[in-house]
Protein backbone atom coordinates (compact mmCIF):
# COMPACT_ATOMS: atom_id res chain seq x y z
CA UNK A 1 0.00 0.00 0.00
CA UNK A 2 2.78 2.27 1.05
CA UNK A 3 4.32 1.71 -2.50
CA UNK A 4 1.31 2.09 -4.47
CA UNK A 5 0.70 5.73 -2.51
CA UNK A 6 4.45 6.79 -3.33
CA UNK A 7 3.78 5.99 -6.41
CA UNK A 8 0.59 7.51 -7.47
CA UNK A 9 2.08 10.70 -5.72
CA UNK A 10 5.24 10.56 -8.11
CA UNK A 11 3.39 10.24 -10.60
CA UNK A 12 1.55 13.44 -10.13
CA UNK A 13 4.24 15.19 -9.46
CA UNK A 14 5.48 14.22 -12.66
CA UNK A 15 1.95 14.91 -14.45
CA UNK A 16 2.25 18.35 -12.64
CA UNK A 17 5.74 19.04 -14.22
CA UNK A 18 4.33 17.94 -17.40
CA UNK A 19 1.38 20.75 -17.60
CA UNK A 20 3.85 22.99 -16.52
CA UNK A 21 6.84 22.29 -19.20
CA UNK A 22 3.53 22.43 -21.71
CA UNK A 23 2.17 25.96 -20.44
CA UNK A 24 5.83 27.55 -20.50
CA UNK A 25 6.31 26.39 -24.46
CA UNK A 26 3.31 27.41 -25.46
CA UNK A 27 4.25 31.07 -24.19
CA UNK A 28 7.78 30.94 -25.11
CA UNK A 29 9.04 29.97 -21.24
CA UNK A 30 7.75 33.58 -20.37
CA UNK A 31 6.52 34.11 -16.95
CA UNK A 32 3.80 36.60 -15.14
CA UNK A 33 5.58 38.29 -12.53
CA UNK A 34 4.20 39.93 -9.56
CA UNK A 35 4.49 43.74 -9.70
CA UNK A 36 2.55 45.53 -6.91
CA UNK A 37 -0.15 44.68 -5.05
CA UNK A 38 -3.02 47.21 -4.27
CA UNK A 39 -4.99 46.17 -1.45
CA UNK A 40 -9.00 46.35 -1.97
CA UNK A 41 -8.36 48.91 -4.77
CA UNK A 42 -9.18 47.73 -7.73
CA UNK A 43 -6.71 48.88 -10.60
CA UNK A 44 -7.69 49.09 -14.03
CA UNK A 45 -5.99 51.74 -16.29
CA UNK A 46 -2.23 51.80 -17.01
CA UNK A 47 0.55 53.63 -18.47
CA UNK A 48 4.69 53.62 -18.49
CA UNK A 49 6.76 56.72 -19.66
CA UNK A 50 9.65 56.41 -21.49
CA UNK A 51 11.76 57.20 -18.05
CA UNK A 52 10.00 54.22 -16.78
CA UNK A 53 7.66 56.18 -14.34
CA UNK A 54 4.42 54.06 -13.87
CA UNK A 55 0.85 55.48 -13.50
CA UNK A 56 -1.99 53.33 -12.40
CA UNK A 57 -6.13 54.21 -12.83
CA UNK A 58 -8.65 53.24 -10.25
CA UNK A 59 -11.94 54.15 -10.89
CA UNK A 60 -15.45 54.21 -8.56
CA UNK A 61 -16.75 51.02 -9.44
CA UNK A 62 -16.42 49.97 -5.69
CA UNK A 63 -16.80 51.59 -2.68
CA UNK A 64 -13.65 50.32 -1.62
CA UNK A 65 -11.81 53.73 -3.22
CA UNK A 66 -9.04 56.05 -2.08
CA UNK A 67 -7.67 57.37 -5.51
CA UNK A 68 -8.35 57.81 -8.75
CA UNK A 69 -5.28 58.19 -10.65
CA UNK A 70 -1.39 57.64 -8.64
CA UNK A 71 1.95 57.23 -9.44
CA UNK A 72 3.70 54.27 -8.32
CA UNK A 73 7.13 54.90 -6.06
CA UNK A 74 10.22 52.95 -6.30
CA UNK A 75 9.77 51.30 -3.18
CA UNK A 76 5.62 50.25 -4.35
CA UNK A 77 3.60 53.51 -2.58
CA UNK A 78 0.63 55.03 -3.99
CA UNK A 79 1.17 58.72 -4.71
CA UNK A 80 -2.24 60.92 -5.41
CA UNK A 81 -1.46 62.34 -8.97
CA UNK A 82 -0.82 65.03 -10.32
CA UNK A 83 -1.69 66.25 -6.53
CA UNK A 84 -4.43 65.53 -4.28
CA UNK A 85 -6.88 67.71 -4.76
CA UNK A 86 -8.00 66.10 -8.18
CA UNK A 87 -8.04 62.97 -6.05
CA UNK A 88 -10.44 64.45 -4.02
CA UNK A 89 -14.00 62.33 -4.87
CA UNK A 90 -16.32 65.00 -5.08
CA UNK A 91 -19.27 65.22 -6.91
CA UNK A 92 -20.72 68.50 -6.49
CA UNK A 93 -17.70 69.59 -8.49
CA UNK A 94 -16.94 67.48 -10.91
CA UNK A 95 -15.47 69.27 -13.13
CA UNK A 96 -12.59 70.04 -10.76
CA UNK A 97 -12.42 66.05 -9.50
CA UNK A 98 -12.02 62.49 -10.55
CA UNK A 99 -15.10 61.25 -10.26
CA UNK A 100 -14.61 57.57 -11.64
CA UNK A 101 -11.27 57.78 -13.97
CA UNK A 102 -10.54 54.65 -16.24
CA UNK A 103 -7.81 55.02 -19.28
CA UNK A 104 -4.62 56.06 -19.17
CA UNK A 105 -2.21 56.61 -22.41
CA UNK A 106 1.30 58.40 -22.57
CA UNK A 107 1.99 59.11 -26.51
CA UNK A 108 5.15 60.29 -28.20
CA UNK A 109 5.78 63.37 -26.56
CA UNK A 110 5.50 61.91 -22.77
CA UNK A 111 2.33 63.20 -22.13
CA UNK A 112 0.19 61.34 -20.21
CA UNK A 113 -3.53 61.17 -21.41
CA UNK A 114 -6.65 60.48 -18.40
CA UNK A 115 -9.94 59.85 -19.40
CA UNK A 116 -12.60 60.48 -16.92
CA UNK A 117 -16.18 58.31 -17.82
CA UNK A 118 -17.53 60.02 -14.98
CA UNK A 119 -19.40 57.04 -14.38
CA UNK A 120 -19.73 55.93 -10.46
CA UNK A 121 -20.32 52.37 -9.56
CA UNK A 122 -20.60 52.14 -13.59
CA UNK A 123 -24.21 53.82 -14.05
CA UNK A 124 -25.35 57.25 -15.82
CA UNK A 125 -22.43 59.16 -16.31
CA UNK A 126 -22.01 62.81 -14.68
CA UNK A 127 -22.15 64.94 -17.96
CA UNK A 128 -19.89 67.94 -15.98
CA UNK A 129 -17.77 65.25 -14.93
CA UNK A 130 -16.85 63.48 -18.68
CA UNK A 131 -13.41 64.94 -19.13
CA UNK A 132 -10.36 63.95 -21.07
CA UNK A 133 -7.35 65.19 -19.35
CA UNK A 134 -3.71 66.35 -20.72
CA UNK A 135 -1.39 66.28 -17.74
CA UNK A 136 2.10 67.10 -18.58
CA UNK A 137 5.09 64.89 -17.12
CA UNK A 138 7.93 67.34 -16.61
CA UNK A 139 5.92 69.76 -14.85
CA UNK A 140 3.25 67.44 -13.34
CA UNK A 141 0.49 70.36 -14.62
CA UNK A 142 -3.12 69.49 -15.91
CA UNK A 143 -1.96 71.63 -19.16
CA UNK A 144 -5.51 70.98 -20.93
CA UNK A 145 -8.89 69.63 -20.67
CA UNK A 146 -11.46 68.25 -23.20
CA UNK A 147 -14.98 68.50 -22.04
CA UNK A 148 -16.92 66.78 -25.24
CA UNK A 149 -19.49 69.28 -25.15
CA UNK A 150 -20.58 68.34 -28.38
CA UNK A 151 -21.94 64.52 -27.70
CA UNK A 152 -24.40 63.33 -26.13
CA UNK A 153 -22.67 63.07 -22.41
CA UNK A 154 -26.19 61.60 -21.14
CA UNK A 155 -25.74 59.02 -23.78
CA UNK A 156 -22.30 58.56 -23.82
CA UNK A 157 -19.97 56.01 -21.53
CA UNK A 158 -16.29 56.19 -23.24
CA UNK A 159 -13.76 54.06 -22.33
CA UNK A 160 -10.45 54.12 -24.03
CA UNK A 161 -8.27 56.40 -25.23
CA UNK A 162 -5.49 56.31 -27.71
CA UNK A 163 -3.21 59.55 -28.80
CA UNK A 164 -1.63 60.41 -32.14
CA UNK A 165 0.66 63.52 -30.81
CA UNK A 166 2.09 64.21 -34.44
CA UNK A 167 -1.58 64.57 -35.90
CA UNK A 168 -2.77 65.90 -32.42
CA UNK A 169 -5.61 63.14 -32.90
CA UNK A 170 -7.02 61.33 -29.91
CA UNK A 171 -9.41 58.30 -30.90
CA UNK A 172 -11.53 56.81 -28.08
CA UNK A 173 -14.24 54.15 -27.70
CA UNK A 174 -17.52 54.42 -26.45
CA UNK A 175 -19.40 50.96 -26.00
CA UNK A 176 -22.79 52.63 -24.67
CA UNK A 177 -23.45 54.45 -28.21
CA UNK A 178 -21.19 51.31 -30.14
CA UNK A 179 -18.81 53.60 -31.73
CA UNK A 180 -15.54 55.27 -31.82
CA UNK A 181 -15.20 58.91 -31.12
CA UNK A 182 -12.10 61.30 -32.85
CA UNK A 183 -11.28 64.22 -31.34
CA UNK A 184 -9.55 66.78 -32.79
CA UNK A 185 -7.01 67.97 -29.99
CA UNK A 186 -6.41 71.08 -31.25
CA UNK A 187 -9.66 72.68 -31.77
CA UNK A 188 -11.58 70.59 -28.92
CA UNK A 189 -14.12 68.66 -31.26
CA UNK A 190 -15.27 65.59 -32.05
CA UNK A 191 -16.96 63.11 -34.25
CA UNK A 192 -18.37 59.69 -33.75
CA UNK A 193 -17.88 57.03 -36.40
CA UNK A 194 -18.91 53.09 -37.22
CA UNK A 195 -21.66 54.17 -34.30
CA UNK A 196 -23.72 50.59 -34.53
CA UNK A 197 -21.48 49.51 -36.93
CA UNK A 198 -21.43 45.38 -37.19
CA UNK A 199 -17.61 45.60 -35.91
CA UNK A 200 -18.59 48.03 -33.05
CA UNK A 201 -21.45 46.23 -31.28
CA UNK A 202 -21.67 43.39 -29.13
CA UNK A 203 -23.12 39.64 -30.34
CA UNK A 204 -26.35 39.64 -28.27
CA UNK A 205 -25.56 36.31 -28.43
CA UNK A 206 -22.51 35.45 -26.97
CA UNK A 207 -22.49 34.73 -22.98
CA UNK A 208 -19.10 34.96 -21.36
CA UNK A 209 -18.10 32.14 -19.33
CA UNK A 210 -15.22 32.03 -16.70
CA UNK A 211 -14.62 28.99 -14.98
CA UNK A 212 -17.35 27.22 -15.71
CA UNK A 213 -19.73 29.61 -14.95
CA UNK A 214 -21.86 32.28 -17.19
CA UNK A 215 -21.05 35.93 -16.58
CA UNK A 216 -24.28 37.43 -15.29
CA UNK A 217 -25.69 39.84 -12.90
CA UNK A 218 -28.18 39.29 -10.30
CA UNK A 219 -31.30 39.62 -13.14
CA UNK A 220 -29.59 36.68 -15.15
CA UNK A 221 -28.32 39.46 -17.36
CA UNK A 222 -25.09 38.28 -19.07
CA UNK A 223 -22.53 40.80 -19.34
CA UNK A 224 -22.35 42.52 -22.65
CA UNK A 225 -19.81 45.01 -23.69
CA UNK A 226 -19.73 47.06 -27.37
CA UNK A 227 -16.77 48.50 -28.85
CA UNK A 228 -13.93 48.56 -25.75
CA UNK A 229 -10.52 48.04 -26.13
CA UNK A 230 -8.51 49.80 -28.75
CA UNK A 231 -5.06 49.78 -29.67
CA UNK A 232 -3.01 52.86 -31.52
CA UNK A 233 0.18 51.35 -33.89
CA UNK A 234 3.59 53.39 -33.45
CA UNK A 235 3.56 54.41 -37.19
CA UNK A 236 -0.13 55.75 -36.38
CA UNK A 237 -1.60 53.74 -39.51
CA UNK A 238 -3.89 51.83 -37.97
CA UNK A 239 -6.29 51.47 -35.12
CA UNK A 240 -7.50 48.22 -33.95
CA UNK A 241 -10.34 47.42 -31.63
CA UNK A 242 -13.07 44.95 -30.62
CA UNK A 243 -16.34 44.72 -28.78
CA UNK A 244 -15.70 42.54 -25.58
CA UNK A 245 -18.77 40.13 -25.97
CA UNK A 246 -17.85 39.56 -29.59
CA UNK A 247 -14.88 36.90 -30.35
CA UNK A 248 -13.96 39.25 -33.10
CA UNK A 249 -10.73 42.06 -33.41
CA UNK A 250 -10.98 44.45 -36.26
CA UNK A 251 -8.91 47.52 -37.60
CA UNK A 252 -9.49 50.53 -40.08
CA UNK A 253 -6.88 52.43 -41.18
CA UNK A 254 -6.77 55.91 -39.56
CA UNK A 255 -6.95 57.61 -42.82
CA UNK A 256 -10.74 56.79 -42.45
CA UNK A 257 -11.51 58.28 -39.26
CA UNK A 258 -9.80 61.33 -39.58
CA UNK A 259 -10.90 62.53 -43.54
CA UNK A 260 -13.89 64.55 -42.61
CA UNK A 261 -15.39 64.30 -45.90
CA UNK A 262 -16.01 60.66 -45.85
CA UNK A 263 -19.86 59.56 -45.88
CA UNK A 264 -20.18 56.93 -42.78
CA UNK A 265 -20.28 54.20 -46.09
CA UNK A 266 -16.73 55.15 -46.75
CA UNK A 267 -15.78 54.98 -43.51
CA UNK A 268 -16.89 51.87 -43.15
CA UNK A 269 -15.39 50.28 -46.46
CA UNK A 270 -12.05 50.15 -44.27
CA UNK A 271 -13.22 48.34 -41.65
CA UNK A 272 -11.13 44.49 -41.79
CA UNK A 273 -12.10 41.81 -39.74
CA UNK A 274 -9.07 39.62 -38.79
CA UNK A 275 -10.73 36.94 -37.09
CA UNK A 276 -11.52 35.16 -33.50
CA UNK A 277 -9.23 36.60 -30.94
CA UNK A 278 -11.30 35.65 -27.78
CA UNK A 279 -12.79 37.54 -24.97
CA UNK A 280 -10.50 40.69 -25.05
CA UNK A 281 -10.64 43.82 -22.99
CA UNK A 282 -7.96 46.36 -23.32
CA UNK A 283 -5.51 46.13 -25.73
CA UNK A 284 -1.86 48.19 -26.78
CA UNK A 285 0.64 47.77 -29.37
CA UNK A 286 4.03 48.17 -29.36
CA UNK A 287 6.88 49.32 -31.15
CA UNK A 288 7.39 46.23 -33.63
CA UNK A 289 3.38 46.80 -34.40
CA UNK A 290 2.52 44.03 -32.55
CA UNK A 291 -1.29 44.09 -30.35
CA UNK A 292 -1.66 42.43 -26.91
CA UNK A 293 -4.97 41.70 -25.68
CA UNK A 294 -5.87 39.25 -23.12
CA UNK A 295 -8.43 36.45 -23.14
CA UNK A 296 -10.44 36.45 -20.07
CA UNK A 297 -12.05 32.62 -20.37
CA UNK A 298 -8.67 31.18 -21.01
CA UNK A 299 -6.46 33.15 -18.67
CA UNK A 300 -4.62 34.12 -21.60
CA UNK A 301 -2.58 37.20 -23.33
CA UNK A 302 -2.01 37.00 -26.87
CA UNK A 303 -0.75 39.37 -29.40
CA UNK A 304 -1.33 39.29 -32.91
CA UNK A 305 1.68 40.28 -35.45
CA UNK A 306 2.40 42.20 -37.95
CA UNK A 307 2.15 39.00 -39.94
CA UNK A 308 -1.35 38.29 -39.38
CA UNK A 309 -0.95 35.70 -36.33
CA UNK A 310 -1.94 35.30 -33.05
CA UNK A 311 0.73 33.80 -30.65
CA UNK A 312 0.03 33.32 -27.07
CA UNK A 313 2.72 35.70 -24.87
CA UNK A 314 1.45 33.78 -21.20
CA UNK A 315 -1.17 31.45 -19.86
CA UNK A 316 -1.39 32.00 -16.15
CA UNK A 317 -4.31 31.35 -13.55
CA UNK A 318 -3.88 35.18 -11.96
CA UNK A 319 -4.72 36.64 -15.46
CA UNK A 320 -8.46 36.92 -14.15
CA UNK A 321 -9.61 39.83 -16.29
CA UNK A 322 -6.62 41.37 -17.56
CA UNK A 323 -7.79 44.50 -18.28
CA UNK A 324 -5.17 47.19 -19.19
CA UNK A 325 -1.34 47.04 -20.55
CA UNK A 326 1.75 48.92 -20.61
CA UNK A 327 4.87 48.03 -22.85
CA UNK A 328 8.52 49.35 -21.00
CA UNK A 329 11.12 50.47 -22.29
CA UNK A 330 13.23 47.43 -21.09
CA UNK A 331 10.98 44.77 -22.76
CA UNK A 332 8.08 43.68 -20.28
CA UNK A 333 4.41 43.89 -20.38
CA UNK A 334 2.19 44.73 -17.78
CA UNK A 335 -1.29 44.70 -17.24
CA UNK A 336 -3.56 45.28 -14.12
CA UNK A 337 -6.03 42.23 -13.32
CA UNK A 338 -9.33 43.90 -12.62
CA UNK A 339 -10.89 40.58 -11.49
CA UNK A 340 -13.92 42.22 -12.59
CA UNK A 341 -16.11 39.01 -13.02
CA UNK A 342 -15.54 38.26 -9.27
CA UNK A 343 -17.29 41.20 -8.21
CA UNK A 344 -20.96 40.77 -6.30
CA UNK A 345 -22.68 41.74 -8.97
CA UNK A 346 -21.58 39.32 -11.40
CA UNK A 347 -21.67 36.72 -7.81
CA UNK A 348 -25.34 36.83 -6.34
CA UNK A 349 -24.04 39.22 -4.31
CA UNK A 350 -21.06 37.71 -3.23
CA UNK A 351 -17.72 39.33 -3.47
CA UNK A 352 -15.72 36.70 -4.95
CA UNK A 353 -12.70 38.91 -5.44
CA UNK A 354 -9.15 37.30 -4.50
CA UNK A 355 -7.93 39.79 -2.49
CA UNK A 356 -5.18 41.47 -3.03
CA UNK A 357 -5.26 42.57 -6.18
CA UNK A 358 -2.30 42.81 -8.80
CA UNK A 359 -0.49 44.38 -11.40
CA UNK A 360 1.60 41.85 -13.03
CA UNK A 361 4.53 41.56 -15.87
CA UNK A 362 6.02 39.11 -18.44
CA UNK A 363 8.86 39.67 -20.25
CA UNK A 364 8.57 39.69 -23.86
């Protein structure tokens, strides 16, 4: 008996080592790395300078909140940023305040980008409080701020941003009206495009599932997400994005969104579907052109190349909602893991969260 039990437990040990020599091929022997750890607070946005100075979003979906946009010190501290008093939650001024801040982006000229939703707990935004912020890195000012007086802010929920500093073009998604918005940094205005477009909007169809269990709130409502994630390449050519509940990613050259003349038929023409790429949320590129996005169902992060493929970069059981990435100048990825799907709404009202939560890397 003794035997037998030695070996049955050798034997999965060795099964163990097996499954993981077979995860680390299939993602090149990378490895997700633990970063920082943040408590309760639930990170989300994300964004790395070129000096390597690292800012983190957390917006209001919770009431566990304390910030809504820091700077990480060297030795792992949370610093209210630019200063405190636009960490100050409150919403009898929002204008002044973050009232629930989500994206982050630095572009070419190392300014750093924060998009404010304005959207507590997720419901009706704050129209006062929708802001896009320009926050200059060597003086640590708020230098600008974009209001989007001209859409429908009672409508609107946008979500991503993505900067082209040469063009001084800032594209952004906004799932609640399915459709990407371009705002012209210069005079302050905007246009929405591909609004209910086939590659914008969600697949009422599709149902999320995450370990074996259907993503839905307390109504049996399954989580549904239009247009989310979008991703900027370095030579500005193209913009790719994706619906979350739709296992498709697609890209339009930028030339379409930012010719004025075009009918919404033309813009459309350069829409290109390049095929199933999961349950993705956010996504970035980096400076070979290739996209990351992460697959929520399979604990995954894949990127898809230049060359039209999509490799996996890591398979790891902590990638529980990956939700936004940053690419260093040294060679790693990061992304925050939002855990979203763990949250009592999605739970019966159970907060299934594994506390703490992370922000992870890989090296690419």
């Amino acid at each position: 008996m003794t035997f037998f039990i030695m070996k049955k437990g050798l034997f999965t040990l060795l099964i163990g080592c097996v499954a993981i020599t077979v995860l680390l091929a299939q993602s090149g022997g990378r490895v997700l790395e633990k970063v920082h750890s943040f408590g309760r607070y639930q990170p989300v946005g994300l964004a790395i300078s070129k000096s390597g100075r690292m800012f983190v979003s957390f917006p209001h979906w919770t009431d566990q909140y304390q910030y809504g946009l820091v700077e990480m010190t060297k030795d792992g501290q949370r610093r209210p940023y630019p200063d405190a008093d636009w960490n100050r939650w409150d919403t009898t001024a929002p204008q002044q305040h973050f009232i629930s801040l989500q994206a982050l982006f630095i572009d070419d000229d190392d300014i750093l980008w924060a998009l404010d939703p304005a959207n507590p707990n997720l419901g009706k935004p704050k129209p006062a409080g929708v802001k896009l912020l320009r926050i200059d890195l060597r003086t640590n000012q708020v230098t600008r701020v974009y209001r989007f007086n001209d859409l429908p802010l009672n409508q609107a929920g946008l979500n991503d941003v993505q900067v082209d500093a040469r063009r001084q073009v800032a594209y952004l998604s906004d799932p609640s009206r399915a459709c990407l918005v371009v705002l012209d940094l210069k005079t302050g205005k905007s246009r929405s495009l591909l609004q209910k477009h086939a590659s914008t909007t969600a697949d009422p169809n599709v149902v999320m599932t995450i370990d074996g269990k259907e993503v839905r709130d307390r109504s049996g409502k399954p989580f549904s997400s239009n247009v989310n994630g979008i991703a900027l390449t370095p030579d500005f050519r193209y913009l790719y994005y994706r619906p979350i509940t739709k296992k498709r990613l697609y890209r339009i050259q930028t030339r379409f969104l930012t010719d004025s003349t075009l009918a919404p038929e033309q813009v459309a023409a350069g829409v290109e579907d390049l095929g199933d790429a999961g349950f993705s949320h956010g996504m970035i590129a980096d400076r070979a052109g290739n996209v990351y996005m992460g697959d929520s169902p399979a604990k995954t992060i894949r990127r898809y190349t230049p060359a039209g493929k999509f490799e996996t970069v890591v398979t790891d059981e902590r990638l529980r909602w990956p939700d936004s990435y940053a690419v260093s100048a040294d060679g790693y990825l990061y992304v925050t893991v939002a855990q979203y799907e763990r949250l009592p709404k999605f739970n019966e009202g159970q907060d299934k969260v594994e506390y703490p939560f992370w922000l992870y890397r890989v090296k690419l």
